[in-house]
N, C-alpha and C. Protein backbone atom coordinates (compact mmCIF):
# COMPACT_ATOMS: atom_id res chain seq x y z
N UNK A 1 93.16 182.03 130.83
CA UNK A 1 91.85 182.41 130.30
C UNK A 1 91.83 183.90 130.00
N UNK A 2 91.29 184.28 129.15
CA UNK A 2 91.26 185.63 128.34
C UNK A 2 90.13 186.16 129.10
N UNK A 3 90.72 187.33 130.11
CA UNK A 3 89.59 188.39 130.79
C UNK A 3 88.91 189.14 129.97
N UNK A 4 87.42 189.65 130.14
CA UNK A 4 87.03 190.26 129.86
C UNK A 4 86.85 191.87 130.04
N UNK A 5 86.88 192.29 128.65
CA UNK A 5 86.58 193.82 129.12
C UNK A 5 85.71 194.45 129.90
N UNK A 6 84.84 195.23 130.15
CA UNK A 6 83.67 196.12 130.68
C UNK A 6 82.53 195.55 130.05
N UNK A 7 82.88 196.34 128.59
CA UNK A 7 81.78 196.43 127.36
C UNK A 7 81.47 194.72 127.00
N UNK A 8 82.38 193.73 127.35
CA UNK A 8 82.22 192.08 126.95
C UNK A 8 81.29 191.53 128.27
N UNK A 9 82.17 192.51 129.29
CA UNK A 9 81.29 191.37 130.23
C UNK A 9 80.06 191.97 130.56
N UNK A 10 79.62 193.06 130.18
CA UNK A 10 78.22 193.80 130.00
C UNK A 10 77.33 192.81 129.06
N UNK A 11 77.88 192.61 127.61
CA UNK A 11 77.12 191.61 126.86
C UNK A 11 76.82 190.01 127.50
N UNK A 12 78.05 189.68 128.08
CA UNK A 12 78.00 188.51 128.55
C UNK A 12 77.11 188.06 130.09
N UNK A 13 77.12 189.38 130.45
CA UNK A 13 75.94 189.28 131.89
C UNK A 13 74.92 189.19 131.44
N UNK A 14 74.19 189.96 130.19
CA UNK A 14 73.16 189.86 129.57
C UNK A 14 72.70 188.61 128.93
N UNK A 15 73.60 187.73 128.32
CA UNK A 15 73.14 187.01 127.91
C UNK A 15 73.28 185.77 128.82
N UNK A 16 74.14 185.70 129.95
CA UNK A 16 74.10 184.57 131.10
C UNK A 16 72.69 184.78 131.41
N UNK A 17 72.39 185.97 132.40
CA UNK A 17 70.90 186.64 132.88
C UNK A 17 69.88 185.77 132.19
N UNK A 18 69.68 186.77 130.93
CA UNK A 18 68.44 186.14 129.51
C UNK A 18 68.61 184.66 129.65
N UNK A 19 69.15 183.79 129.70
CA UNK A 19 69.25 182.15 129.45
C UNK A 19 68.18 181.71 130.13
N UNK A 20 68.14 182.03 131.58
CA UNK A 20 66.77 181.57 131.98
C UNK A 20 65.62 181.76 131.42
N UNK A 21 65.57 183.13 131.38
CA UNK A 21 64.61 183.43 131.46
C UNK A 21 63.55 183.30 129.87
N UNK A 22 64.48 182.96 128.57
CA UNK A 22 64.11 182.07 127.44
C UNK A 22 63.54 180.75 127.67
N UNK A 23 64.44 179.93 128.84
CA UNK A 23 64.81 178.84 128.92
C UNK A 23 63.16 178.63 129.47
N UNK A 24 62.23 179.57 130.03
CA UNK A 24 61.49 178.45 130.94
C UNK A 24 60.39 179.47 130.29
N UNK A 25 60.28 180.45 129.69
CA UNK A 25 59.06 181.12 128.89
C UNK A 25 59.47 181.34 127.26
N UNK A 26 60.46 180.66 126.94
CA UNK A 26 60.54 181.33 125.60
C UNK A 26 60.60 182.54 125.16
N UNK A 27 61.39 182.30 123.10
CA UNK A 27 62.01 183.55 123.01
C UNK A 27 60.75 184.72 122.92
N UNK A 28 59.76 184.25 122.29
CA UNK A 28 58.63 185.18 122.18
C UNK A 28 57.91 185.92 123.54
N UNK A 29 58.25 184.93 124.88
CA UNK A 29 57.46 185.14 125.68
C UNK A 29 58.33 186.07 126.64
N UNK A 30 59.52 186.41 126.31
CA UNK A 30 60.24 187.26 127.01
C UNK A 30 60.13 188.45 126.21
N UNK A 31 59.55 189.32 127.10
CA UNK A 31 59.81 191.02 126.19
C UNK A 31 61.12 191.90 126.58
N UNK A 32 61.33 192.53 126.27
CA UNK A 32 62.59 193.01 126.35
C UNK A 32 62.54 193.62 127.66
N UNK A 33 61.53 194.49 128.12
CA UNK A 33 61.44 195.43 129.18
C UNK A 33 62.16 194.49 130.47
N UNK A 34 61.82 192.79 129.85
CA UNK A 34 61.70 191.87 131.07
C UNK A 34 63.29 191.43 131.03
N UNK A 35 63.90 191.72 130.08
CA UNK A 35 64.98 191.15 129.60
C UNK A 35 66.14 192.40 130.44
N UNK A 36 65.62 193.35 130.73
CA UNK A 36 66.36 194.60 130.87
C UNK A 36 66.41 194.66 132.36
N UNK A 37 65.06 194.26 132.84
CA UNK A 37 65.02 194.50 133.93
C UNK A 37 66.05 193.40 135.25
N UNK A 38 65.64 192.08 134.20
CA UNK A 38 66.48 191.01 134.94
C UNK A 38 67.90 191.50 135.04
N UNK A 39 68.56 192.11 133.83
CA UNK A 39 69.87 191.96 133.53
C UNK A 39 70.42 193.58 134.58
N UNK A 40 69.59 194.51 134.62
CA UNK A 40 69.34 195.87 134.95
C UNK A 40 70.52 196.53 134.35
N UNK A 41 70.31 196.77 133.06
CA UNK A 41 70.79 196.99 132.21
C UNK A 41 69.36 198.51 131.49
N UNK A 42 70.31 199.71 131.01
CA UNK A 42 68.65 200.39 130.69
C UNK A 42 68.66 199.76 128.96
N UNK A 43 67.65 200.65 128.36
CA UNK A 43 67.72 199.97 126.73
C UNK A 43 68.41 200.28 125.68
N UNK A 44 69.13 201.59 126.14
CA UNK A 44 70.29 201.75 125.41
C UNK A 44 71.25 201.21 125.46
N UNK A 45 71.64 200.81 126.71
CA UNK A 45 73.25 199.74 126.77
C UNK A 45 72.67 198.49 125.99
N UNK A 46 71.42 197.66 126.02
CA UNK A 46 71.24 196.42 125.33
C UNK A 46 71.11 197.01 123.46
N UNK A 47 70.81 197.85 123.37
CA UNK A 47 70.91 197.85 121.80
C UNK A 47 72.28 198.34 121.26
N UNK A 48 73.32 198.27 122.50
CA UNK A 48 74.84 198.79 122.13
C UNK A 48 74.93 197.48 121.64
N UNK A 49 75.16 196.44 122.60
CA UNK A 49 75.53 195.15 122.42
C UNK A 49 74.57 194.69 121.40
N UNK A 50 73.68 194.59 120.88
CA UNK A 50 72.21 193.91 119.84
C UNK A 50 71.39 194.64 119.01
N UNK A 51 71.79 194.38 118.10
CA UNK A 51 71.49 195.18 117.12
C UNK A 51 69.35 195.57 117.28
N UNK A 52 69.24 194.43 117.47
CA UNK A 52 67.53 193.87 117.79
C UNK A 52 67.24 192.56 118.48
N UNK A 53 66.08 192.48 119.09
CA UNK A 53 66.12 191.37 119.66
C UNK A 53 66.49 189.69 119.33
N UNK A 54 66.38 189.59 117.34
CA UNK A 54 66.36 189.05 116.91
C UNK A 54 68.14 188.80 116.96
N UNK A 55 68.92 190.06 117.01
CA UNK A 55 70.30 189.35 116.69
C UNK A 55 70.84 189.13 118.48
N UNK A 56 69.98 189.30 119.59
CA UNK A 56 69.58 189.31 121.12
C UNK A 56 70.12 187.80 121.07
N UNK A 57 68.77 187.01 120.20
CA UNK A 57 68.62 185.90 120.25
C UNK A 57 69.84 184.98 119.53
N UNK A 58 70.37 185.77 118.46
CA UNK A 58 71.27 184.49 117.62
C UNK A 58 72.39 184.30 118.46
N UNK A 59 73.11 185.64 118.89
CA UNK A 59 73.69 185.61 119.78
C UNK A 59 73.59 184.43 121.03
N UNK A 60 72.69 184.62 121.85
CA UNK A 60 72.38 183.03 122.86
C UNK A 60 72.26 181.79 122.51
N UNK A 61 71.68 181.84 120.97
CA UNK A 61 71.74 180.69 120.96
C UNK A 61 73.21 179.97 120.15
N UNK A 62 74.13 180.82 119.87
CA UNK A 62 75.88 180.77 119.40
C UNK A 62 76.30 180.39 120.27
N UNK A 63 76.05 180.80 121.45
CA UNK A 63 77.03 181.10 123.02
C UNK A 63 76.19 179.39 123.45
N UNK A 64 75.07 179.26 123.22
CA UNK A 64 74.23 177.64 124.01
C UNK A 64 74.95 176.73 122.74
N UNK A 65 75.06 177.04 121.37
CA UNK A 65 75.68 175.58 120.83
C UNK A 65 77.15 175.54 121.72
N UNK A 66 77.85 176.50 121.48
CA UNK A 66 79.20 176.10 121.67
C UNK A 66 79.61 175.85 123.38
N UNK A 67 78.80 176.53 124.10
CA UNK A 67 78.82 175.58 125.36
C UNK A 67 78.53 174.38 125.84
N UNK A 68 77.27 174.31 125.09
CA UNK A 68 76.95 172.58 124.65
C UNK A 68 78.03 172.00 124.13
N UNK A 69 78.96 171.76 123.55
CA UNK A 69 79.95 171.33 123.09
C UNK A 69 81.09 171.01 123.81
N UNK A 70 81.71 171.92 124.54
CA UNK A 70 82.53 172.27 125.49
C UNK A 70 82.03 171.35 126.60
N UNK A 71 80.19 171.61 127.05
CA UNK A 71 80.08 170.42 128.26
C UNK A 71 80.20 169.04 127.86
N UNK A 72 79.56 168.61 126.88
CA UNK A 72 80.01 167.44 126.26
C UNK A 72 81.29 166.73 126.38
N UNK A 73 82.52 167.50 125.80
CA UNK A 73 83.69 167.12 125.89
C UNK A 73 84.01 167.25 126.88
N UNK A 74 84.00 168.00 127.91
CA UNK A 74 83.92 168.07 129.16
C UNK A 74 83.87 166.39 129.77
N UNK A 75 82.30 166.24 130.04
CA UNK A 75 81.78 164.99 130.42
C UNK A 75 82.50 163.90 129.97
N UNK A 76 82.76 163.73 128.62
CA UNK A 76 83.84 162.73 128.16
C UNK A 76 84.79 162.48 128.45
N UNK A 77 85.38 163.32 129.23
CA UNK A 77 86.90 163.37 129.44
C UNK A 77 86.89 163.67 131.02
N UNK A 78 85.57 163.45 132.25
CA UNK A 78 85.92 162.98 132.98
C UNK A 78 86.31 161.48 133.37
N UNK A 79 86.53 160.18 132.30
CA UNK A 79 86.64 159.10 132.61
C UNK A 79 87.41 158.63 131.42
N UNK A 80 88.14 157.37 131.79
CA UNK A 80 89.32 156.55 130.76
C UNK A 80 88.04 155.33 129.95
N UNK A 81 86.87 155.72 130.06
CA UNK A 81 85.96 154.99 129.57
C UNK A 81 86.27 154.44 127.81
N UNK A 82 85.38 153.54 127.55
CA UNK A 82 85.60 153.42 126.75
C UNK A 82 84.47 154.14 125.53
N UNK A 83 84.54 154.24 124.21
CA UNK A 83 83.18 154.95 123.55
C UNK A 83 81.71 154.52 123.57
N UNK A 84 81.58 153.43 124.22
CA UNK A 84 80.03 153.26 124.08
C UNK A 84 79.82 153.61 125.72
N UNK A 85 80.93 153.72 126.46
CA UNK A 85 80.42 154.07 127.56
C UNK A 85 80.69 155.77 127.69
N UNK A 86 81.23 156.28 127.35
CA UNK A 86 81.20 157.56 127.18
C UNK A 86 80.20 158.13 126.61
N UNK A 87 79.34 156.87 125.64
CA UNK A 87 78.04 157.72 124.81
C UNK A 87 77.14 157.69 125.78
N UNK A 88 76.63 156.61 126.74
CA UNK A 88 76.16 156.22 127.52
C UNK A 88 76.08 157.51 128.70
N UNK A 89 77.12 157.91 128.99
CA UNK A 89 77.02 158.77 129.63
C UNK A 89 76.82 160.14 129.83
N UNK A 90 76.64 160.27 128.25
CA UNK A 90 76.43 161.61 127.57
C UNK A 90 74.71 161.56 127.82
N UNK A 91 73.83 160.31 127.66
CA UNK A 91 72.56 160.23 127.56
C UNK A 91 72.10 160.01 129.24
N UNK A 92 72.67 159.32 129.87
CA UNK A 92 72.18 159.53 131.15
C UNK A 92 72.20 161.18 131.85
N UNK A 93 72.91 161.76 131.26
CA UNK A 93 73.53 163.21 131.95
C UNK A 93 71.79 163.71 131.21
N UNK A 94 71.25 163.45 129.90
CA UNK A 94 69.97 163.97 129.71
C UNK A 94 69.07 163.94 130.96
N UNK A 95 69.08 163.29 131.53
CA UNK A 95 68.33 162.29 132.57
C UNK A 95 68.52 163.32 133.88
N UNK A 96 69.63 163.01 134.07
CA UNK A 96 70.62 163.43 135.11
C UNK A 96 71.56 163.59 135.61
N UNK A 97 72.58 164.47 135.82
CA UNK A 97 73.95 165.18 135.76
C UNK A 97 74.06 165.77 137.31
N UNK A 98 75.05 164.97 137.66
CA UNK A 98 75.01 165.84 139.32
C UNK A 98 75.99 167.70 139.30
N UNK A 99 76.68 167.62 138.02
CA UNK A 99 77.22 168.70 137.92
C UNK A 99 76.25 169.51 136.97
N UNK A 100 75.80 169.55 135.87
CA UNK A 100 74.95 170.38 135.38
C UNK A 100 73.54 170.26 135.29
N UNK A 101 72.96 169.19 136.22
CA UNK A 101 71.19 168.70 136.37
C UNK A 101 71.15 167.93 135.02
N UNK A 102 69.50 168.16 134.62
CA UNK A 102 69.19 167.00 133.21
C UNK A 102 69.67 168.34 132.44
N UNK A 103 70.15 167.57 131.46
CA UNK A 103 70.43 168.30 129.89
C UNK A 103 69.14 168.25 129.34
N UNK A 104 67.81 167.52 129.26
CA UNK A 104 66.90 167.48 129.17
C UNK A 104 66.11 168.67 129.46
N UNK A 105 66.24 168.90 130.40
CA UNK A 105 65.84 170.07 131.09
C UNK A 105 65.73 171.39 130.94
N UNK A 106 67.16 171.86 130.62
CA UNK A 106 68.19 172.93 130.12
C UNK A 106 68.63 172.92 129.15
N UNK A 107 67.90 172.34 128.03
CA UNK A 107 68.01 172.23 126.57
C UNK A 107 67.48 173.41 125.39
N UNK A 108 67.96 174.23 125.31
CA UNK A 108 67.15 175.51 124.35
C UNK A 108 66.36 174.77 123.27
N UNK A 109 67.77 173.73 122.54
CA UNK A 109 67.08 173.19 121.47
C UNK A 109 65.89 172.62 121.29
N UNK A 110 65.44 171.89 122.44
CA UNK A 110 64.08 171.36 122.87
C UNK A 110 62.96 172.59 123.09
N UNK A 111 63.57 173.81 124.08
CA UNK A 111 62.34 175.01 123.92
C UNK A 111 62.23 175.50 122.76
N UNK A 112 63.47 175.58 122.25
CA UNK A 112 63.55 176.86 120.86
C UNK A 112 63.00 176.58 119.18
N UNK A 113 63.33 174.70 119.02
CA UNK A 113 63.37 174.18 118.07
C UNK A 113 61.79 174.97 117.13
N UNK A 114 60.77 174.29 117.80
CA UNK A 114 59.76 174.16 116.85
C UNK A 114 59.70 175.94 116.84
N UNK A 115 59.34 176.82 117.98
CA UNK A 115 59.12 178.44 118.32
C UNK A 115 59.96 179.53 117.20
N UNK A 116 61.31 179.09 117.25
CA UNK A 116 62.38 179.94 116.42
C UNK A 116 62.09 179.62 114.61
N UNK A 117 62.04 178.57 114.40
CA UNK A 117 62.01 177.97 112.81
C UNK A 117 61.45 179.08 112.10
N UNK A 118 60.12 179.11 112.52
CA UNK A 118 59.08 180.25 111.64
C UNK A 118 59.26 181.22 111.93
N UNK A 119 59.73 181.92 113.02
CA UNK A 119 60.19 183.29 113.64
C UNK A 119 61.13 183.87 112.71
N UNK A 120 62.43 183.39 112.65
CA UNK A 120 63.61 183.59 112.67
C UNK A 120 64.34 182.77 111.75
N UNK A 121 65.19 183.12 110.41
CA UNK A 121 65.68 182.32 109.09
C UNK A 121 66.93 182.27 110.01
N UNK A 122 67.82 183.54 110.44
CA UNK A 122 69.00 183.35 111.19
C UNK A 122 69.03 182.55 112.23
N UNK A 123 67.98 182.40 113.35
CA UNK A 123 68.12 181.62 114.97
C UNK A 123 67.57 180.21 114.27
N UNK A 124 66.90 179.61 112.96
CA UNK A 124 66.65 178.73 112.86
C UNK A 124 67.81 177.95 112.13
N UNK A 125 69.23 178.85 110.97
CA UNK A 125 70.11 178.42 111.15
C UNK A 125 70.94 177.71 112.09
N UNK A 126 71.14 178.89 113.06
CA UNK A 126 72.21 178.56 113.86
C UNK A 126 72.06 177.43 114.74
N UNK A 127 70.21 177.14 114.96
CA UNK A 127 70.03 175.54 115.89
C UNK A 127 70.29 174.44 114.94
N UNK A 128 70.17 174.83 113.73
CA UNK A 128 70.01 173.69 112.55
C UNK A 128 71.37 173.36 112.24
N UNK A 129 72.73 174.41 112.05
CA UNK A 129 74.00 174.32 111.74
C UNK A 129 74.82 173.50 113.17
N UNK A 130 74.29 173.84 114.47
CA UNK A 130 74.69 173.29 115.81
C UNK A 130 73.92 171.57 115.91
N UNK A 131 73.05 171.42 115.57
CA UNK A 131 72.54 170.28 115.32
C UNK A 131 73.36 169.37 114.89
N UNK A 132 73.42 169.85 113.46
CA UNK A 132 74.59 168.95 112.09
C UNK A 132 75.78 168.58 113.22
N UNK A 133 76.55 169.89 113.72
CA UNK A 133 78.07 169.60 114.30
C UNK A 133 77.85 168.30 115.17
N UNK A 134 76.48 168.57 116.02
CA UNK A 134 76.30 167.88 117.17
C UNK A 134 76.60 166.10 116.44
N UNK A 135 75.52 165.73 115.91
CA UNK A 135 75.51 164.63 115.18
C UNK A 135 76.67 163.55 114.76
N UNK A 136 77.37 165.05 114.40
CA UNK A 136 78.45 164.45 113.55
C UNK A 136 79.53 164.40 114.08
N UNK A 137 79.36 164.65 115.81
CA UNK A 137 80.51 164.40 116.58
C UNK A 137 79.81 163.17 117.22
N UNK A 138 78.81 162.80 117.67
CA UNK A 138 78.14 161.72 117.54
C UNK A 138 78.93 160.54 117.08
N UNK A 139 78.51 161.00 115.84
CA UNK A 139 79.46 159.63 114.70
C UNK A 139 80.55 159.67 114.74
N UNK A 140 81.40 160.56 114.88
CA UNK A 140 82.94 160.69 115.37
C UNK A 140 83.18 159.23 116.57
N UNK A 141 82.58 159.91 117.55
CA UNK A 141 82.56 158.61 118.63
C UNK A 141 81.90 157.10 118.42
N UNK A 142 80.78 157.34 118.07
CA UNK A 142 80.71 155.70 116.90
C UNK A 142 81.63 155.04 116.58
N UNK A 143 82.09 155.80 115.91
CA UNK A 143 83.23 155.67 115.01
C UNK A 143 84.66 154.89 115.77
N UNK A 144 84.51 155.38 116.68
CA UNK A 144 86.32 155.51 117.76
C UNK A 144 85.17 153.72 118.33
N UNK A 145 84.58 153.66 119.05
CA UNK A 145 83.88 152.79 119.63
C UNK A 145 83.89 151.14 118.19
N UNK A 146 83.37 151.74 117.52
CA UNK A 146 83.81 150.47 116.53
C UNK A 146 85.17 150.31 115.99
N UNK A 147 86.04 151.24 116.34
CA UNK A 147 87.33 150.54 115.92
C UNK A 147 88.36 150.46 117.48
N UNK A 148 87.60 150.28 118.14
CA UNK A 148 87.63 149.29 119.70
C UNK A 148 87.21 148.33 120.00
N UNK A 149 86.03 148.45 119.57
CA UNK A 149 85.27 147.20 119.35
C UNK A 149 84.33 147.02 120.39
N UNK A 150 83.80 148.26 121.09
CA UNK A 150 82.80 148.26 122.31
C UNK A 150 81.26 148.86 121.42
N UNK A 151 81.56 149.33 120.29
CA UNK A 151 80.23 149.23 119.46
C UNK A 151 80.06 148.54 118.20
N UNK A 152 79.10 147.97 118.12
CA UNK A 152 78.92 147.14 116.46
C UNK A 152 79.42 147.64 115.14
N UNK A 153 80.37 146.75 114.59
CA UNK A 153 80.51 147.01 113.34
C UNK A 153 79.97 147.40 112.57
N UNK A 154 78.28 146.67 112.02
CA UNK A 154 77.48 146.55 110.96
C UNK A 154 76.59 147.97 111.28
N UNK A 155 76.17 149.03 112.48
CA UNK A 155 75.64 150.04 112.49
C UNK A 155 76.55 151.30 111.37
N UNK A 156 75.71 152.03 110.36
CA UNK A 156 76.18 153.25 110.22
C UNK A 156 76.29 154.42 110.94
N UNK A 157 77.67 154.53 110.99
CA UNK A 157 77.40 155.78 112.34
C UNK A 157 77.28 157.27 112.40
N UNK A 158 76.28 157.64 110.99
CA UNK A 158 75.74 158.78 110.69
C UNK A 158 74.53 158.66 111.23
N UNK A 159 73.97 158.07 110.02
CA UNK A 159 72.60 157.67 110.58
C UNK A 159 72.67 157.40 111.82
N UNK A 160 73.00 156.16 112.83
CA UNK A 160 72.36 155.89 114.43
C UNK A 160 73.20 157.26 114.65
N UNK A 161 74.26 158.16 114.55
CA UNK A 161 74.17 159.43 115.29
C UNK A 161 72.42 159.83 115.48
N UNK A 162 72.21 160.13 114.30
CA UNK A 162 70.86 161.04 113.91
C UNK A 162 70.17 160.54 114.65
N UNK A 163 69.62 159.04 114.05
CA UNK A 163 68.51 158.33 115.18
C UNK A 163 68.69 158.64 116.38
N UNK A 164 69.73 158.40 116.97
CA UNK A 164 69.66 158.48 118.78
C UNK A 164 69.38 160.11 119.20
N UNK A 165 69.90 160.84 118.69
CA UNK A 165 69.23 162.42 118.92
C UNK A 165 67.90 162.80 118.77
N UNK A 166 67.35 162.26 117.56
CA UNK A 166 66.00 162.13 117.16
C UNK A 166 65.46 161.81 118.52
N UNK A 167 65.57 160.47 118.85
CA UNK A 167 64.76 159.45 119.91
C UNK A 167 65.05 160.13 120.73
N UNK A 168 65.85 161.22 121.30
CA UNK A 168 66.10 161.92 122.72
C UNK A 168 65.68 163.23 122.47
N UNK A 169 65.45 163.62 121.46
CA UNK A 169 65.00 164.71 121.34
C UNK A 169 63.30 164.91 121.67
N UNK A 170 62.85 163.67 120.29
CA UNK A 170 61.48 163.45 121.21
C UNK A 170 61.21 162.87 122.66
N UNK A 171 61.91 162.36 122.91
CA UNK A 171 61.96 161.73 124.83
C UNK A 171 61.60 163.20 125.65
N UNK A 172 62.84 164.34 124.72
CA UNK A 172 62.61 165.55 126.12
C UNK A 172 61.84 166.57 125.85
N UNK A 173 60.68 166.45 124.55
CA UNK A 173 59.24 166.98 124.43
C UNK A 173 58.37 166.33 125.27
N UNK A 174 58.55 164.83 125.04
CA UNK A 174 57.15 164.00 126.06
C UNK A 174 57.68 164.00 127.31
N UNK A 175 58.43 164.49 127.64
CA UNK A 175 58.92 164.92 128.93
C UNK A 175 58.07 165.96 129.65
N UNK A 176 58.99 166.95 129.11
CA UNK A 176 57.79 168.48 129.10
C UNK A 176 56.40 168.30 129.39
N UNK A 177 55.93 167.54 128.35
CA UNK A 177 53.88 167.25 128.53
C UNK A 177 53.85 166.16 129.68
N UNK A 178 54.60 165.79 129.84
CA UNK A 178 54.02 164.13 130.72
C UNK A 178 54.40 164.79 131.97
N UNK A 179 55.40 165.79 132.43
CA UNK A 179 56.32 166.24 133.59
C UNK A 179 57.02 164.64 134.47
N UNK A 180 57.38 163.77 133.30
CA UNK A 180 57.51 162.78 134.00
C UNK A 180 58.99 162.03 133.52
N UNK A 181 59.69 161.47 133.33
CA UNK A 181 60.78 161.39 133.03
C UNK A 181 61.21 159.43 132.47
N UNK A 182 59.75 159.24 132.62
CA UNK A 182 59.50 158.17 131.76
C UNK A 182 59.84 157.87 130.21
N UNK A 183 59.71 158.78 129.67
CA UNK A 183 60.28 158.69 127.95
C UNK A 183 61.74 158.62 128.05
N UNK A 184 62.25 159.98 129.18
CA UNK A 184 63.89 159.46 128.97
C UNK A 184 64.22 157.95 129.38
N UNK A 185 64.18 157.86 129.99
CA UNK A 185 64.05 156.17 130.81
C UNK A 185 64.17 155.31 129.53
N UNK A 186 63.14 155.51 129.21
CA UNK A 186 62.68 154.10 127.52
C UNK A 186 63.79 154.92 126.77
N UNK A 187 64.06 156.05 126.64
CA UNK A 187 65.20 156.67 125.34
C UNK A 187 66.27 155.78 126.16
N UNK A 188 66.77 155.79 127.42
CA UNK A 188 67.86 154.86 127.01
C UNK A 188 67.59 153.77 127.26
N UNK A 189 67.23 153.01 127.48
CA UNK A 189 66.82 151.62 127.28
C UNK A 189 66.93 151.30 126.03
N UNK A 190 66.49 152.02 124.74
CA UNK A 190 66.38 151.97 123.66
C UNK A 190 67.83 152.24 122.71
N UNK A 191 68.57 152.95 123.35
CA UNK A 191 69.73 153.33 123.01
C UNK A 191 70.40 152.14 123.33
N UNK A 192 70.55 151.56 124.28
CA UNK A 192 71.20 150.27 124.65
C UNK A 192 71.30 149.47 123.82
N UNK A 193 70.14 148.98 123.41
CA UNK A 193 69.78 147.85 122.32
C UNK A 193 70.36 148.86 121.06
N UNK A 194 70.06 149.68 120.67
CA UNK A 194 70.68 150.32 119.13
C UNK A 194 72.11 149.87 119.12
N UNK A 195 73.03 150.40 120.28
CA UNK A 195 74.36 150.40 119.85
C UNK A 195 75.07 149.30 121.10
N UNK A 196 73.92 148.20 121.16
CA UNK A 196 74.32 146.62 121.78
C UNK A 196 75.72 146.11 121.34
N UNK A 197 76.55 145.99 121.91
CA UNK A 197 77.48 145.13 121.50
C UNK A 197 77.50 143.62 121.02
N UNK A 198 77.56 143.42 119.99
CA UNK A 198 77.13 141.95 119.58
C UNK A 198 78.29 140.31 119.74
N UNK A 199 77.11 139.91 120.74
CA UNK A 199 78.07 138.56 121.53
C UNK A 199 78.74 137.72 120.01
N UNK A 200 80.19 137.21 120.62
CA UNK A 200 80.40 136.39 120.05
C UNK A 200 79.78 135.34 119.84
């Protein structure tokens, strides 16, 4: 693994630090003073590393797609499973993950989505460009799963990518309002039946 310098792991404390503290008040609702103070960092070292708060933000949310990614494959590749059970387990980990809690939970995309769009043309890229990848590794595994034969042939596996993110995406808004974990529950229940294996 490639150590970090001083000046890297200065940026990178900062933006480990900041994750929470986006994560549970948002990007608007964090001011910088608060951002400085957590990290104790003064405001000149954070505008070494960030140009403005705005490139603060694209930055975290670069570093949250591609860790999202990494845990993903991660999770997949703790088991010789097969692809509908590997998807399966990607959606329960929303739920609940004994190694990283709910993904539900600790989801930027769920705080950041609707907040960043109108804010920010760049931070609304980079959730929108991490989205697409997401999806479309999605259908990647679809994909591997129907030519195993543990998911249905006749599904397109762009589209049900999309759908099933959709349906979990809204699951971990009515989450948030309900504080109840009932929508995830029905999201997979619902997922089940989408990518049912069909009896001979």
């Amino acid at each position: 693994m490639k150590r970090l310098n001083k000046s890297e792991t200065t940026r990178q404390h900062i933006l480990d630090t900041s994750f929470e503290l986006v994560l549970h008040k948002g990007f608007v609702g964090v001011g910088l003073q608060e951002i400085l103070k957590a990290c104790d960092v003064p405001k000149g070292s954070f505008y070494h590393y960030f140009a403005s708060k705005e490139a603060f933000g694209c930055a975290l949310l670069e570093q949250y797609m591609a860790d999202y990614k990494v845990r993903m494959e991660q999770l997949w590749q703790r088991s010789e499973q097969n692809a509908h059970a590997r998807l399966m387990a990607l959606w329960q980990a929303w739920i609940d993950d004994p190694v990283n809690g709910s993904w539900a939970e600790n989801c930027l995309i769920v705080k950041l989505a609707a907040e960043v769009s109108d804010l920010s043309e760049d931070m609304r890229q980079i959730l929108n460009d991490g989205v697409h990848k997401l999806t479309q590794r999605l259908a990647l595994l679809l994909k591997e799963g129907q030519q195993e034969g543990s998911i249905p042939k006749h599904i397109e596996s762009l589209k049900t990518a999309q759908v099933m993110y959709q349906l979990w995406l809204g699951a971990a808004l009515l989450t948030k309002l309900s504080q109840d974990k009932a929508h995830l529950h029905l999201a997979l229940e619902t997922t089940q039946q989408l990518i049912k294996p069909i009896e001979e």
